[in-house]
Protein backbone atom coordinates (compact mmCIF):
# COMPACT_ATOMS: atom_id res chain seq x y z
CA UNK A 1 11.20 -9.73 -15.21
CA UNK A 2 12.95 -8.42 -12.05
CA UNK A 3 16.00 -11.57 -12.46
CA UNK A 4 16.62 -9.94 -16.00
CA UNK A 5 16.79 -6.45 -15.25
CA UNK A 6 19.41 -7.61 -12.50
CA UNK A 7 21.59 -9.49 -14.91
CA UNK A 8 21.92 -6.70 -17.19
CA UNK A 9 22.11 -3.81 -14.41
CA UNK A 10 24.43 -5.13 -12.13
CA UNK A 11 26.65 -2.33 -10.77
CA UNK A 12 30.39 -1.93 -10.53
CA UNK A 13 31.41 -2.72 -6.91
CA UNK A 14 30.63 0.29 -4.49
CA UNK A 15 27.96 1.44 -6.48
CA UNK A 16 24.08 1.07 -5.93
CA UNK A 17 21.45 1.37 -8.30
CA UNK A 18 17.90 1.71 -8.14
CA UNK A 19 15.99 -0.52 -9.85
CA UNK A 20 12.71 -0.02 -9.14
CA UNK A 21 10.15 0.70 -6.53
CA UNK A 22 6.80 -0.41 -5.80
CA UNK A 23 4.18 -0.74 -2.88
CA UNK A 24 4.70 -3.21 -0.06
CA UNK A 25 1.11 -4.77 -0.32
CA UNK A 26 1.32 -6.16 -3.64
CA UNK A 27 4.85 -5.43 -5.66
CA UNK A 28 2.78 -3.12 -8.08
CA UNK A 29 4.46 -0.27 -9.22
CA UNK A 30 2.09 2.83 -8.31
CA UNK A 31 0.95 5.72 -6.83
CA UNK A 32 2.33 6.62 -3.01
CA UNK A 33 0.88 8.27 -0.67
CA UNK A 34 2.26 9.46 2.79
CA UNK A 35 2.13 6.65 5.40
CA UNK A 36 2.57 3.93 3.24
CA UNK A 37 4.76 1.05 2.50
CA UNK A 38 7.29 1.03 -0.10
CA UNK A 39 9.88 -1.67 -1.48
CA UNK A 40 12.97 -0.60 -3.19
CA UNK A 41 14.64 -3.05 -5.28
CA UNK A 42 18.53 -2.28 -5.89
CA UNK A 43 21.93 -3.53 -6.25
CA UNK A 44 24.70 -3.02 -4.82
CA UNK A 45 24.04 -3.02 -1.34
CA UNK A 46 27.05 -4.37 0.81
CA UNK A 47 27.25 -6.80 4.19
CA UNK A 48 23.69 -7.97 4.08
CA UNK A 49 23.43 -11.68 4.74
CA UNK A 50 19.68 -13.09 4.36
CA UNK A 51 17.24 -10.76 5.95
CA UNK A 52 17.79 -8.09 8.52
CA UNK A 53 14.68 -6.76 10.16
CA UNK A 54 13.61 -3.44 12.45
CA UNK A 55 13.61 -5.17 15.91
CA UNK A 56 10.80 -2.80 17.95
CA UNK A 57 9.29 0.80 17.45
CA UNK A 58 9.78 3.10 16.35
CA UNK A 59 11.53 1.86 12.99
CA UNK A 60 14.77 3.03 12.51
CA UNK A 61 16.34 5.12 10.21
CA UNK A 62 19.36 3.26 9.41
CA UNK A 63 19.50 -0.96 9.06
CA UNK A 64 22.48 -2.52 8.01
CA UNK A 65 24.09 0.34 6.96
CA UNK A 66 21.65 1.15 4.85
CA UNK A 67 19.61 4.93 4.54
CA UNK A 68 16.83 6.24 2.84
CA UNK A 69 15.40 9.62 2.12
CA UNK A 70 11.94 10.52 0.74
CA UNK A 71 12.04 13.64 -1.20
CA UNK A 72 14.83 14.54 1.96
CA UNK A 73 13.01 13.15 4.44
CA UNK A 74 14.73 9.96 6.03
CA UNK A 75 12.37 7.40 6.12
CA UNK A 76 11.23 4.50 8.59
CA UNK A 77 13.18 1.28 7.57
CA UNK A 78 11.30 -2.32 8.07
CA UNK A 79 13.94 -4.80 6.58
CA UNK A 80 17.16 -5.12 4.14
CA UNK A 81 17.20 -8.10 2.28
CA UNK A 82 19.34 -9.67 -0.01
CA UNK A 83 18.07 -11.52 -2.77
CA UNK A 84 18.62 -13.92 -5.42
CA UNK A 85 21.97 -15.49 -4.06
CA UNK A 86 22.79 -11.79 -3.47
CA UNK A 87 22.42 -10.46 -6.74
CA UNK A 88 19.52 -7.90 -5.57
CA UNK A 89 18.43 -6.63 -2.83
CA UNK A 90 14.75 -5.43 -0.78
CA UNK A 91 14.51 -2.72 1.44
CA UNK A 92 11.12 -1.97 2.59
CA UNK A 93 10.53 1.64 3.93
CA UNK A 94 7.29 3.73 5.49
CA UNK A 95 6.84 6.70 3.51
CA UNK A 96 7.14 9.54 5.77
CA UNK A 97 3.87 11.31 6.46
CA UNK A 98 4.89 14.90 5.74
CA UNK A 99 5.94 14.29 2.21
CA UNK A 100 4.68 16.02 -0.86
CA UNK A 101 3.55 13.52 -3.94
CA UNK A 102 2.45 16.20 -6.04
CA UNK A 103 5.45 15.69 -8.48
CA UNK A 104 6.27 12.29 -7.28
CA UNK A 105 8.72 10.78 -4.50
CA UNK A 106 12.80 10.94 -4.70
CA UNK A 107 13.88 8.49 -2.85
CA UNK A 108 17.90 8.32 -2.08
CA UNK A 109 19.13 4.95 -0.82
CA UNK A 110 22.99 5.25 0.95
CA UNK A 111 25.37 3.27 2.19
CA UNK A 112 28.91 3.29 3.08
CA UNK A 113 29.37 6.62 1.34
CA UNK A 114 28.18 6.03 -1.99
CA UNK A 115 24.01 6.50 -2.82
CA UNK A 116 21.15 6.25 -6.10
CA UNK A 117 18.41 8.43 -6.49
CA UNK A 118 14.82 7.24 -8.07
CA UNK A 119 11.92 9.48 -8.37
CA UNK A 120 8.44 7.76 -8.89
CA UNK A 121 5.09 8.85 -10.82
CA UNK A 122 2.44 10.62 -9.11
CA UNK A 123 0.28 9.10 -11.70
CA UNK A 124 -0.62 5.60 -12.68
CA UNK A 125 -2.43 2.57 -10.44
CA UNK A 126 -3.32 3.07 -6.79
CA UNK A 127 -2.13 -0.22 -5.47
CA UNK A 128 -4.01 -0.77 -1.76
CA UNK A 129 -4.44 -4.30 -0.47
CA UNK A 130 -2.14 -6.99 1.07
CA UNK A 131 -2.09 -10.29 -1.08
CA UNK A 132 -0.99 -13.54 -1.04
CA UNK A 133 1.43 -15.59 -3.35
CA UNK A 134 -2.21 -17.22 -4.99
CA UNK A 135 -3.35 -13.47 -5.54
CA UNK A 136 -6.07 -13.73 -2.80
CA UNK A 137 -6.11 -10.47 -0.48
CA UNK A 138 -4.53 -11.01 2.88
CA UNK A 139 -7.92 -11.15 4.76
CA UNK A 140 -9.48 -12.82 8.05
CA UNK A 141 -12.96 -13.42 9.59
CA UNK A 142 -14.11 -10.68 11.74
CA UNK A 143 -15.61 -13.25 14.35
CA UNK A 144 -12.50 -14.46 15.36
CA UNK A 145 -9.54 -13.30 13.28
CA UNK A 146 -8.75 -16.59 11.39
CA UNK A 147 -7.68 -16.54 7.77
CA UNK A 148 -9.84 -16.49 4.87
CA UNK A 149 -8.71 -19.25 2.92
CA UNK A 150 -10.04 -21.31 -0.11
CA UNK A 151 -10.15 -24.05 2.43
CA UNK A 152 -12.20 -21.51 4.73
CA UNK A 153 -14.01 -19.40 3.27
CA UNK A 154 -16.03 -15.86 3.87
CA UNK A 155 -19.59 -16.34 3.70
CA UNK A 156 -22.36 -14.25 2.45
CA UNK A 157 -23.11 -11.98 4.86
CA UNK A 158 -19.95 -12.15 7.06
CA UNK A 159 -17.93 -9.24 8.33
CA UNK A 160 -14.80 -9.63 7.40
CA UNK A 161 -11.19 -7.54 7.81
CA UNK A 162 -8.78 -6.99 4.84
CA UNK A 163 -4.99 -5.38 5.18
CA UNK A 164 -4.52 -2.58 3.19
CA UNK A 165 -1.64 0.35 3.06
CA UNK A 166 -1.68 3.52 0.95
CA UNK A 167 -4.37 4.91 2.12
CA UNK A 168 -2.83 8.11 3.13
CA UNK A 169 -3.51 10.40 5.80
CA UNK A 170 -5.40 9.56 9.44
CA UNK A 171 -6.59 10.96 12.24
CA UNK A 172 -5.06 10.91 15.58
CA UNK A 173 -2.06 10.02 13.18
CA UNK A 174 1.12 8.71 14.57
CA UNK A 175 4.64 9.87 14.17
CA UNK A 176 6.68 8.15 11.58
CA UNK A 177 8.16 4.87 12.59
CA UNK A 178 5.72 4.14 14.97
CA UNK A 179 2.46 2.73 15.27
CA UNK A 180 -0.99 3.39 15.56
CA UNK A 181 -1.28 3.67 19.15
CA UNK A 182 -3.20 0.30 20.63
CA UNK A 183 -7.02 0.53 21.60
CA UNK A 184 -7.59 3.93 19.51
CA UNK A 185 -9.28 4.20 15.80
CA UNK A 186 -7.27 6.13 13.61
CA UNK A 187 -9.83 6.54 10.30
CA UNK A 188 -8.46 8.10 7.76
CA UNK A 189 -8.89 11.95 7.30
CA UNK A 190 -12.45 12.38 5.30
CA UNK A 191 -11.96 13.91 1.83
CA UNK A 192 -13.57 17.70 2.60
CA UNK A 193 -14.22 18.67 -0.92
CA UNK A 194 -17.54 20.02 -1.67
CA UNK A 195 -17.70 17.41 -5.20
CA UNK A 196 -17.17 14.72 -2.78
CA UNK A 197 -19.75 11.89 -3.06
CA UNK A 198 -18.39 9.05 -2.40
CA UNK A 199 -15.52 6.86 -0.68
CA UNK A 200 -15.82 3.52 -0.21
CA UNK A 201 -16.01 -0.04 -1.57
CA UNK A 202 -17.47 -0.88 -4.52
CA UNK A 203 -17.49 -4.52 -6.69
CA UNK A 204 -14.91 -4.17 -9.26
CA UNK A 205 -12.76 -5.23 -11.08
CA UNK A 206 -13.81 -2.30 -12.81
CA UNK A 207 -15.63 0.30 -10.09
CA UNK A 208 -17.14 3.30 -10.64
CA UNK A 209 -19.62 5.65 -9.39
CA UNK A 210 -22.34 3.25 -11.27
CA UNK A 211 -20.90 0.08 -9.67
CA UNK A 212 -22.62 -1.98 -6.58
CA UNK A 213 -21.36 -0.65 -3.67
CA UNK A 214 -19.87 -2.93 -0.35
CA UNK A 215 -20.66 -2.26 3.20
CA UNK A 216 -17.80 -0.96 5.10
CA UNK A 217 -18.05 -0.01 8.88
CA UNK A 218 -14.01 1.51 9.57
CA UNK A 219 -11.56 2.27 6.90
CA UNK A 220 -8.12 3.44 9.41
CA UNK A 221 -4.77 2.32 10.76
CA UNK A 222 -4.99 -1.41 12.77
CA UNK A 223 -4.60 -0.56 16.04
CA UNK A 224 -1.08 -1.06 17.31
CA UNK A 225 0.22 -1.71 13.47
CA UNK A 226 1.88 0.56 10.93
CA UNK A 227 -0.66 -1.01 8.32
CA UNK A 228 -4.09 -0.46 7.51
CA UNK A 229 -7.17 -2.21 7.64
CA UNK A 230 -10.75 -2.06 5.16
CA UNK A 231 -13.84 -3.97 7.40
CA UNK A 232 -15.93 -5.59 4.12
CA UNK A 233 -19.19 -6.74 4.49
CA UNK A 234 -19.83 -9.71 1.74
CA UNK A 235 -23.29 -8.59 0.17
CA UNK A 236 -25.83 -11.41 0.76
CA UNK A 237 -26.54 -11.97 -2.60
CA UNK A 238 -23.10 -12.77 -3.10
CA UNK A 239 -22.30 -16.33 -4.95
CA UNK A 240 -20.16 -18.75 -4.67
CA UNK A 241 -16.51 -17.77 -5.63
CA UNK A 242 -14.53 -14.89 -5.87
CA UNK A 243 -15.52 -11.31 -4.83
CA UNK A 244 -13.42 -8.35 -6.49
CA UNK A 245 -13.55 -5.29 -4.96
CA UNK A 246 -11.97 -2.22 -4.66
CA UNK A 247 -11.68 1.33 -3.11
CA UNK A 248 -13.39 4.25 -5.16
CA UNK A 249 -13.17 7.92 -4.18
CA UNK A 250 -16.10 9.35 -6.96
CA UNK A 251 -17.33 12.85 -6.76
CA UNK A 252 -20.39 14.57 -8.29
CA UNK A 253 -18.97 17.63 -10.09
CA UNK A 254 -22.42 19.04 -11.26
CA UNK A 255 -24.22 19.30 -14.76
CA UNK A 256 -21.68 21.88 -16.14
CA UNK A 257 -17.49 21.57 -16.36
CA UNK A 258 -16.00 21.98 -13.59
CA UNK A 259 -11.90 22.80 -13.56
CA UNK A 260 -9.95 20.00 -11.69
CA UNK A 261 -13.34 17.81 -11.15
CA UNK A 262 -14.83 17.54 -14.63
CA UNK A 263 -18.93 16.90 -15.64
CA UNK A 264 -21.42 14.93 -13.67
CA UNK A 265 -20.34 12.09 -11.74
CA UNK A 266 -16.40 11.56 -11.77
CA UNK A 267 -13.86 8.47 -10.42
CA UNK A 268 -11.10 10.72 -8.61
CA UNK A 269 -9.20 7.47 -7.50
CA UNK A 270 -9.70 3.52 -8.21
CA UNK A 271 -7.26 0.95 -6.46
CA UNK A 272 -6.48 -2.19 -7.98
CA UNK A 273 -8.82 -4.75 -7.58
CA UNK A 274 -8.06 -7.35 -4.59
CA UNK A 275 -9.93 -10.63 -4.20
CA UNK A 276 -11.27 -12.97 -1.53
CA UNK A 277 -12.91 -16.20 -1.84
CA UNK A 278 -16.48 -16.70 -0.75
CA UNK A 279 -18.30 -19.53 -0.14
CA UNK A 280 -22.03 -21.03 0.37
């Protein structure tokens, strides 16, 4: 879908164009929160040869040339690639942490003088976990930080750790471009709302405040990273195959209609649904 956008978008030289931009964890096009991870997907980026990555903390704000601005804040830059024999390129940016989403993000990518602007949705999916080229979420076992694989397996039972970004706002937060700092928790900030009920994992792929819920012990920053991780316990009754989950934020907004909550019990937020395999 991307290749044919490219071939019938491709910019006059010394111009760049935006053409699209979606989260880091699974190239969905979504929601954004502050803190996240964010791949823009554009032409006409110049001198970029392969991949060119951010070499140490904190990121910096210029790679290869190459700026970008969230809603006119510059923003952390991970890597500038260039794709497709050279016919598009990645950039993958940290959204800075300060940034309003109310109306959606403007992002500004510049180089050598010339510059596009793209502003996203604050509406539509809420795109969360890491995943693999198979679909699978990017997970390990707890025990000992191995992959969960096909091959390997999480068990009934078994804590295990799955990578996550867009998850907005922690405590002890860091500054942007850097990490969490090593050998502190950095949760994320509890919703305060008096409606809220609930936030947390739930089986999907379809969650809501009536679905089974999943154990979860820390929802935060990894320690030392500028990602996220979700602890999941898999529920012991869990069978063989695939378990679909995903993050819910429900709230109970009462018996009567309530402006901005609604009636009853109400989904506030969903992500899309990730997936790891289990085994018996």
């Amino acid at each position: 879908m991307l290749a044919l956008v490219v071939a019938s978008a491709l910019p006059a030289r010394g111009q760049i164009q935006i053409l699209g931009i979606t989260s880091s964890a699974n190239f969905a096009v979504g929601r954004l929160l502050p803190g996240s991870l964010a791949s823009v997907f554009c032409t006409g980026i110049q001198n970029v040869g392969g991949v060119i990555r951010a070499q140490e903390y904190p990121l910096p704000r210029m790679l290869a040339g190459v700026r970008v601005t969230v809603s006119g804040t510059e923003a952390p830059i991970l890597a500038v690639a260039d794709l497709a024999g050279g016919s598009y390129q990645q950039i993958n940016v940290q959204v800075p942490w300060g940034v309003a989403i109310a109306s959606g993000l403007d992002f500004e990518v510049s180089q050598l003088g010339v510059s596009s602007h793209f502003t996203t949705s604050p509406q539509g999916p809420w795109p969360v976990f890491f995943v693999d080229s198979s679909g699978y979420a990017i997970a390990q076992h707890a025990s000992d930080y191995r992959p969960i694989t096909e091959s390997d397996p999480a068990k009934p039972g078994e804590w295990t750790v799955v990578y996550a970004t867009n998850l907005g706002p922690v405590q002890n937060q860091p500054a942007d471009g850097y990490p969490a700092p090593p050998g502190v928790v950095d949760p994320i900030v509890p919703d305060t709302s008096r409606y809220a009920h609930y936030y947390g994992l739930a089986v999907g792929p379809s969650a809501d405040y009536m679905s089974t819920r999943i154990e979860s012990n820390y929802i935060g920053m990894v320690p030392g990273s500028i990602i996220y991780q979700v602890n999941l316990l898999v529920p012991s009754s869990q069978p063989a195959g695939d378990l679909v989950f995903q993050l819910v934020n429900i709230y109970n907004c009462g018996f009567f209609f309530v402006v901005g909550c609604g009636r009853n019990f109400a989904t506030q937020a969903a992500s899309m649904p990730a997936r790891i395999p289990v085994g018996r």
